[in-house]
N, C-alpha and C. Protein backbone atom coordinates (compact mmCIF):
# COMPACT_ATOMS: atom_id res chain seq x y z
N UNK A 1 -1.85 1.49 7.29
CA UNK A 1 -3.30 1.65 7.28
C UNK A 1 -3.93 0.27 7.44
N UNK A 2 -4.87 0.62 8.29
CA UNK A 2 -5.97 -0.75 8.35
C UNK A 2 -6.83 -0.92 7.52
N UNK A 3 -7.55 -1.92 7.00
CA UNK A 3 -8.95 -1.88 6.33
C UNK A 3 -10.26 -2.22 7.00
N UNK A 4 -10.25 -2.52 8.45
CA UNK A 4 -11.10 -2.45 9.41
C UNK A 4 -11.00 -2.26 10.60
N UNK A 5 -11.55 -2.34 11.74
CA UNK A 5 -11.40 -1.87 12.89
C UNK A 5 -10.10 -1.96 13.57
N UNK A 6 -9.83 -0.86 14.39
CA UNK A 6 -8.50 -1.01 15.49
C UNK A 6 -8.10 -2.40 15.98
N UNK A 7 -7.29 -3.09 15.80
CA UNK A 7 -6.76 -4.52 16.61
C UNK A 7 -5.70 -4.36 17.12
N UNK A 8 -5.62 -5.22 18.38
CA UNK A 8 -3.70 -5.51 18.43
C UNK A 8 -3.12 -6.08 17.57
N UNK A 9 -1.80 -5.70 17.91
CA UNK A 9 -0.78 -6.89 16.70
C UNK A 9 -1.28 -8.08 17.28
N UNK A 10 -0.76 -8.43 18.44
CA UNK A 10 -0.98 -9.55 18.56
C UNK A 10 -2.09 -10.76 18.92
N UNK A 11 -3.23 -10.13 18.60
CA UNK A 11 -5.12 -10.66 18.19
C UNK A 11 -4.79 -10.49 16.35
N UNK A 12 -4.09 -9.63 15.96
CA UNK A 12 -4.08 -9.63 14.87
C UNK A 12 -3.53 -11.06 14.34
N UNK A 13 -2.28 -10.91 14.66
CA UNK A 13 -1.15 -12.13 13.98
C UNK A 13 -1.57 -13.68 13.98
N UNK A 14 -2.10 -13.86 15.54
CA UNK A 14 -2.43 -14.92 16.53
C UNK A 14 -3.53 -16.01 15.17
N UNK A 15 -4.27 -15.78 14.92
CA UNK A 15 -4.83 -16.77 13.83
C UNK A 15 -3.95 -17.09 12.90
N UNK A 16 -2.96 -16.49 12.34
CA UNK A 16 -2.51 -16.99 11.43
C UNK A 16 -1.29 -17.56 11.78
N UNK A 17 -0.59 -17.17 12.67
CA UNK A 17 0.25 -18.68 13.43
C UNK A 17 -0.58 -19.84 13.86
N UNK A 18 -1.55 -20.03 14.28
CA UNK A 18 -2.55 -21.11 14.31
C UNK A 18 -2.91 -22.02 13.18
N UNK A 19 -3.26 -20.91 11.85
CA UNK A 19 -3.81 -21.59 10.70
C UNK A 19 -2.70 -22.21 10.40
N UNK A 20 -1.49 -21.82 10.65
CA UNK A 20 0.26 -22.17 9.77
C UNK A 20 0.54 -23.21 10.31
N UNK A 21 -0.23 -23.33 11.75
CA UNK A 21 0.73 -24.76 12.60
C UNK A 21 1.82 -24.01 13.00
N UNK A 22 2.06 -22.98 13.42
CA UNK A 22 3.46 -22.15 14.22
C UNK A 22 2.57 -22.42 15.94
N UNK A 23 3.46 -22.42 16.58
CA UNK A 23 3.13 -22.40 18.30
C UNK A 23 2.82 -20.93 18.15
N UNK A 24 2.14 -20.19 19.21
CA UNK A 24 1.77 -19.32 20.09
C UNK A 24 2.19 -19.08 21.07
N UNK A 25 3.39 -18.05 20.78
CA UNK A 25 4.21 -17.40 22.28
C UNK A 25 3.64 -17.38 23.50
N UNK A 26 3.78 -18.09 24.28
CA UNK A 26 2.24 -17.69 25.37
C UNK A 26 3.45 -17.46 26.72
N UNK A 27 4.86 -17.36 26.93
CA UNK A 27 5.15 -16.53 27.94
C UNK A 27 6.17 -15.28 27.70
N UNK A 28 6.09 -14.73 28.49
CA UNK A 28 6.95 -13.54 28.48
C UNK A 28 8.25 -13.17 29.13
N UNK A 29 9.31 -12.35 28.87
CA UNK A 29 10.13 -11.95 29.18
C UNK A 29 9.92 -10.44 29.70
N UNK A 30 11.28 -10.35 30.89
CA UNK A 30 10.76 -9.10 30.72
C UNK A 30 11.27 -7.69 29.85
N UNK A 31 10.59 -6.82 30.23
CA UNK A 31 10.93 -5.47 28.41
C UNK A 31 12.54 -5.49 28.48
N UNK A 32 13.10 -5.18 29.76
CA UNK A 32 14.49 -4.98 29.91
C UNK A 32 15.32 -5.48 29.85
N UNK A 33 15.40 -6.70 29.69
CA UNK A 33 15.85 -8.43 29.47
C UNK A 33 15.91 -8.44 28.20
N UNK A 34 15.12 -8.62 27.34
CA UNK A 34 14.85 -8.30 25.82
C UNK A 34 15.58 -7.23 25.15
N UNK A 35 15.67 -6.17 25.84
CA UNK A 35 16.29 -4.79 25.27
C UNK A 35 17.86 -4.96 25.44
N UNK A 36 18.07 -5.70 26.76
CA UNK A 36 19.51 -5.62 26.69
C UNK A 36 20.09 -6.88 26.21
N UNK A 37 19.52 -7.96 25.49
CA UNK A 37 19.67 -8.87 24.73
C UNK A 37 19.95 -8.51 23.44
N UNK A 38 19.02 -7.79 23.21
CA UNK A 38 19.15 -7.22 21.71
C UNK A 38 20.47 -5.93 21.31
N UNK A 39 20.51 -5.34 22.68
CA UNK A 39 21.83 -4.65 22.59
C UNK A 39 23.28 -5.29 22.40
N UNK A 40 23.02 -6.26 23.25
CA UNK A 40 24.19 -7.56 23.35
C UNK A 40 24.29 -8.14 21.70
N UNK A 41 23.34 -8.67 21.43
CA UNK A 41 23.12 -9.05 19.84
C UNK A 41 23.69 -8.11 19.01
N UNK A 42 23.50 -6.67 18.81
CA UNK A 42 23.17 -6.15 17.95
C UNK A 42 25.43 -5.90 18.24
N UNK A 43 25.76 -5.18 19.18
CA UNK A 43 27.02 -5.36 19.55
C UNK A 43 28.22 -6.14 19.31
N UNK A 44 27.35 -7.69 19.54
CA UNK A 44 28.40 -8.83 18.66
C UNK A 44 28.59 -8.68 17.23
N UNK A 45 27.52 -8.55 16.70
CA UNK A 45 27.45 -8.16 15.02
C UNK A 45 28.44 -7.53 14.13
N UNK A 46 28.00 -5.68 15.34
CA UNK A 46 28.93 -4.48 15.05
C UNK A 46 30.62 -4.97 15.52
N UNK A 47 30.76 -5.86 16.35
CA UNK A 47 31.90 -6.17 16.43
C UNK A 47 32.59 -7.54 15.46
N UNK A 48 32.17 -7.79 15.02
CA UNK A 48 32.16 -9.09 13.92
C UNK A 48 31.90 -10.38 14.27
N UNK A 49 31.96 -10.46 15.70
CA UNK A 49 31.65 -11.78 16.72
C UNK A 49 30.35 -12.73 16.63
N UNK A 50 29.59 -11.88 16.26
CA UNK A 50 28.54 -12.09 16.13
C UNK A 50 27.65 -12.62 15.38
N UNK A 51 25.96 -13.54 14.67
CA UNK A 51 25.82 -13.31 13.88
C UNK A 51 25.38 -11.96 13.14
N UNK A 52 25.58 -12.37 11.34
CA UNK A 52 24.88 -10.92 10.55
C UNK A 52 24.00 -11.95 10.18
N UNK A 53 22.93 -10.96 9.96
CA UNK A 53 22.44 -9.71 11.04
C UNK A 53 22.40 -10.08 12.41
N UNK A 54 21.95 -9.57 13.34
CA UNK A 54 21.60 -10.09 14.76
C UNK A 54 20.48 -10.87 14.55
N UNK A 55 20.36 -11.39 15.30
CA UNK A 55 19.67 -12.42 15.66
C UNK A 55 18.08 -11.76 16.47
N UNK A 56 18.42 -10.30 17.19
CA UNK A 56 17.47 -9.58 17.87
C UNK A 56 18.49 -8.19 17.84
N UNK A 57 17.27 -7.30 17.19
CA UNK A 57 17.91 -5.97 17.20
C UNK A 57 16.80 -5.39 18.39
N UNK A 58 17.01 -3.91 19.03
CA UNK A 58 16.52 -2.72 19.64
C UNK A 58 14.97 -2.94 18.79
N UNK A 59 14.80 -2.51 17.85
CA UNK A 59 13.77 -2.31 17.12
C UNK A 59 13.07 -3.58 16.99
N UNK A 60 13.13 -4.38 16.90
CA UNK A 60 12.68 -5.34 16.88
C UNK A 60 11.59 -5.60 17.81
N UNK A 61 12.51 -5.73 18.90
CA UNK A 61 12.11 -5.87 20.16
C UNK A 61 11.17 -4.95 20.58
N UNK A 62 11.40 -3.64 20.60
CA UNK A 62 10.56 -2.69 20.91
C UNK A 62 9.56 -2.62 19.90
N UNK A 63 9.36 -3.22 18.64
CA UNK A 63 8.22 -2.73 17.86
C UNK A 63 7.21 -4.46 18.26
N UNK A 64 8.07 -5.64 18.71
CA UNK A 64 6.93 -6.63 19.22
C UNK A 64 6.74 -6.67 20.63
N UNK A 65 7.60 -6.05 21.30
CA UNK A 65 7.18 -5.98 22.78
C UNK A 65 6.08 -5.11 23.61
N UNK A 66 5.74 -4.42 22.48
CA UNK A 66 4.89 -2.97 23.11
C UNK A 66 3.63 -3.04 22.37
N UNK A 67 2.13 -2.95 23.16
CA UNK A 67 1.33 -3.13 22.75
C UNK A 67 1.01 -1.69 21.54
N UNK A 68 0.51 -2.00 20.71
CA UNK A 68 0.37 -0.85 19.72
C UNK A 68 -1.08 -1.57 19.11
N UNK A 69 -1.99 -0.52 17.88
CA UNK A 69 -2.68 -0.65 17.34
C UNK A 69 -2.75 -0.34 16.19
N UNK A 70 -3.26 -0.45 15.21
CA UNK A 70 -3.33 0.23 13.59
C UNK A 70 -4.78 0.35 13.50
N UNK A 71 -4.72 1.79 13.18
CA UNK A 71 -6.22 2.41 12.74
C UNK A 71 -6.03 3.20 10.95
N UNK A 72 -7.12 3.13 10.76
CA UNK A 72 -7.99 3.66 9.28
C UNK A 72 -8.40 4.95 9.46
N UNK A 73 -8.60 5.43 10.29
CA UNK A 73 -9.63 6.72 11.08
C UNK A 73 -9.17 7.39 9.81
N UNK A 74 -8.07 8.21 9.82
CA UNK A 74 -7.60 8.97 8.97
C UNK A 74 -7.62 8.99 7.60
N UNK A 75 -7.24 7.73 7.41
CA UNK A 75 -7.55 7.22 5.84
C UNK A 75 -9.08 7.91 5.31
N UNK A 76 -9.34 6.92 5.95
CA UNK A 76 -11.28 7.05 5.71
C UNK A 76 -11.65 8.68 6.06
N UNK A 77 -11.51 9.88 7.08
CA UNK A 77 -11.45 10.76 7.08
C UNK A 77 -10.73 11.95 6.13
N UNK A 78 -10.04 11.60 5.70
CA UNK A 78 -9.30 12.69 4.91
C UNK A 78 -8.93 12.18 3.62
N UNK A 79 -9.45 11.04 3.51
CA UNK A 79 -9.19 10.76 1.72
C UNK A 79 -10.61 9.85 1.45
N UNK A 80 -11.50 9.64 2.32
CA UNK A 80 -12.90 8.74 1.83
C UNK A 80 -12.23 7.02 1.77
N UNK A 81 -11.32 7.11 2.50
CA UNK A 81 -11.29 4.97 2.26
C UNK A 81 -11.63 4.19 2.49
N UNK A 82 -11.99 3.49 2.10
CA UNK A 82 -13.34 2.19 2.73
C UNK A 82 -12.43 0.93 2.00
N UNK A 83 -12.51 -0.16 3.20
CA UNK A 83 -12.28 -1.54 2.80
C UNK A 83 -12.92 -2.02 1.12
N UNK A 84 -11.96 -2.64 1.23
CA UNK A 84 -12.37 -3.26 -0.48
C UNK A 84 -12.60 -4.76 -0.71
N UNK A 85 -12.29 -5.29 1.02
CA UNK A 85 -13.28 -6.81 1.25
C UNK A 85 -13.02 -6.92 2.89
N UNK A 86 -14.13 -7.83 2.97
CA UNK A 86 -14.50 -8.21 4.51
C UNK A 86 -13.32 -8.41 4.75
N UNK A 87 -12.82 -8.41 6.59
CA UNK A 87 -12.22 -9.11 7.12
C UNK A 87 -11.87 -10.48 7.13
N UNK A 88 -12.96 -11.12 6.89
CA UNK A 88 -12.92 -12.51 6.98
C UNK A 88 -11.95 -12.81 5.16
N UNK A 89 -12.33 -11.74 3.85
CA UNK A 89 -11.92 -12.22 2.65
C UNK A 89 -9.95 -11.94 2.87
N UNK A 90 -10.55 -10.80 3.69
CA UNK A 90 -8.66 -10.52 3.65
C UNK A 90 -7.84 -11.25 4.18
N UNK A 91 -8.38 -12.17 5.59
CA UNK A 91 -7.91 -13.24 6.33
C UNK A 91 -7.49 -14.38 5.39
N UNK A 92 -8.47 -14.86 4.71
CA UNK A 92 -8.40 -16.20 3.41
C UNK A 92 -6.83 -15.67 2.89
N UNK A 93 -7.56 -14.44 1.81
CA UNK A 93 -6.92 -14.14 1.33
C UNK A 93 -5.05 -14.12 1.64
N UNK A 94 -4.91 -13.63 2.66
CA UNK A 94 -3.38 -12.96 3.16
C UNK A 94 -2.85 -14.54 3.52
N UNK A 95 -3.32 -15.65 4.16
CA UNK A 95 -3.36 -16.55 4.41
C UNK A 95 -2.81 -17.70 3.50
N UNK A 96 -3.47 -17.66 2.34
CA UNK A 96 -3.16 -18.14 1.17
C UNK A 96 -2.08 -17.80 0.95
N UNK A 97 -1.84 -16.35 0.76
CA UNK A 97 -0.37 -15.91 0.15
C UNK A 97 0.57 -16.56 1.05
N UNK A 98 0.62 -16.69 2.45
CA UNK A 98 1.37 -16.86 3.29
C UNK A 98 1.87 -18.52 3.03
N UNK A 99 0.81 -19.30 2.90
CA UNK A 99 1.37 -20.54 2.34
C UNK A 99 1.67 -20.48 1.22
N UNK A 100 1.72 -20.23 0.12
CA UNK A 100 2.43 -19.57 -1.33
C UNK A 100 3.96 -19.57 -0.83
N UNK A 101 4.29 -18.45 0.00
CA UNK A 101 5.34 -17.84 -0.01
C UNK A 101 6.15 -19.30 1.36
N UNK A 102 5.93 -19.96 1.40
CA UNK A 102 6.33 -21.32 2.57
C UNK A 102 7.25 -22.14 1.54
């Protein structure tokens, strides 16, 4: 669940690799390259060759390679949920924790 409007992951994430001082992925591979990397990875593992865990699993890949969104609609429709601070407090907020946990 979201606590405000529809975003991408990656408009989502993108400030807070910025605020952290992490680079910003800015090229791409392509989906099938990635997928059969991660098969390769995931293979060495299952065979002991490999590192544990992989290094890049299937899922992985497919849950950052593919544009997706997270919505509230439902929340807020079928149970009444409403944010419990701005965007901007949750940003601080999550932010903070994130250097905490560094």
């Amino acid at each position: 669940i979201t606590d405000h409007e529809p975003g991408n992951f990656y408009d989502f994430v993108t400030p807070y690799l910025t605020a952290l001082g992490y680079p910003v992925p800015g090229k791409r591979i392509p989906d099938a390259f990635a997928y059969g990397l991660a098969l390769m990875f995931e293979t060495l593992a299952r065979l002991g060759v490999g590192p544990q865990p992989p290094l890049l699993t299937r899922y992985v890949m497919l849950s950052t390679c593919r544009d997706f969104y997270f919505k509230g609609i439902k929340a807020r429709n079928d149970f009444g949920y409403r944010p419990t601070v701005s965007p901007e407090q949750a940003f601080d907020e999550t932010l903070a924790w994130l250097k905490e946990q560094a």
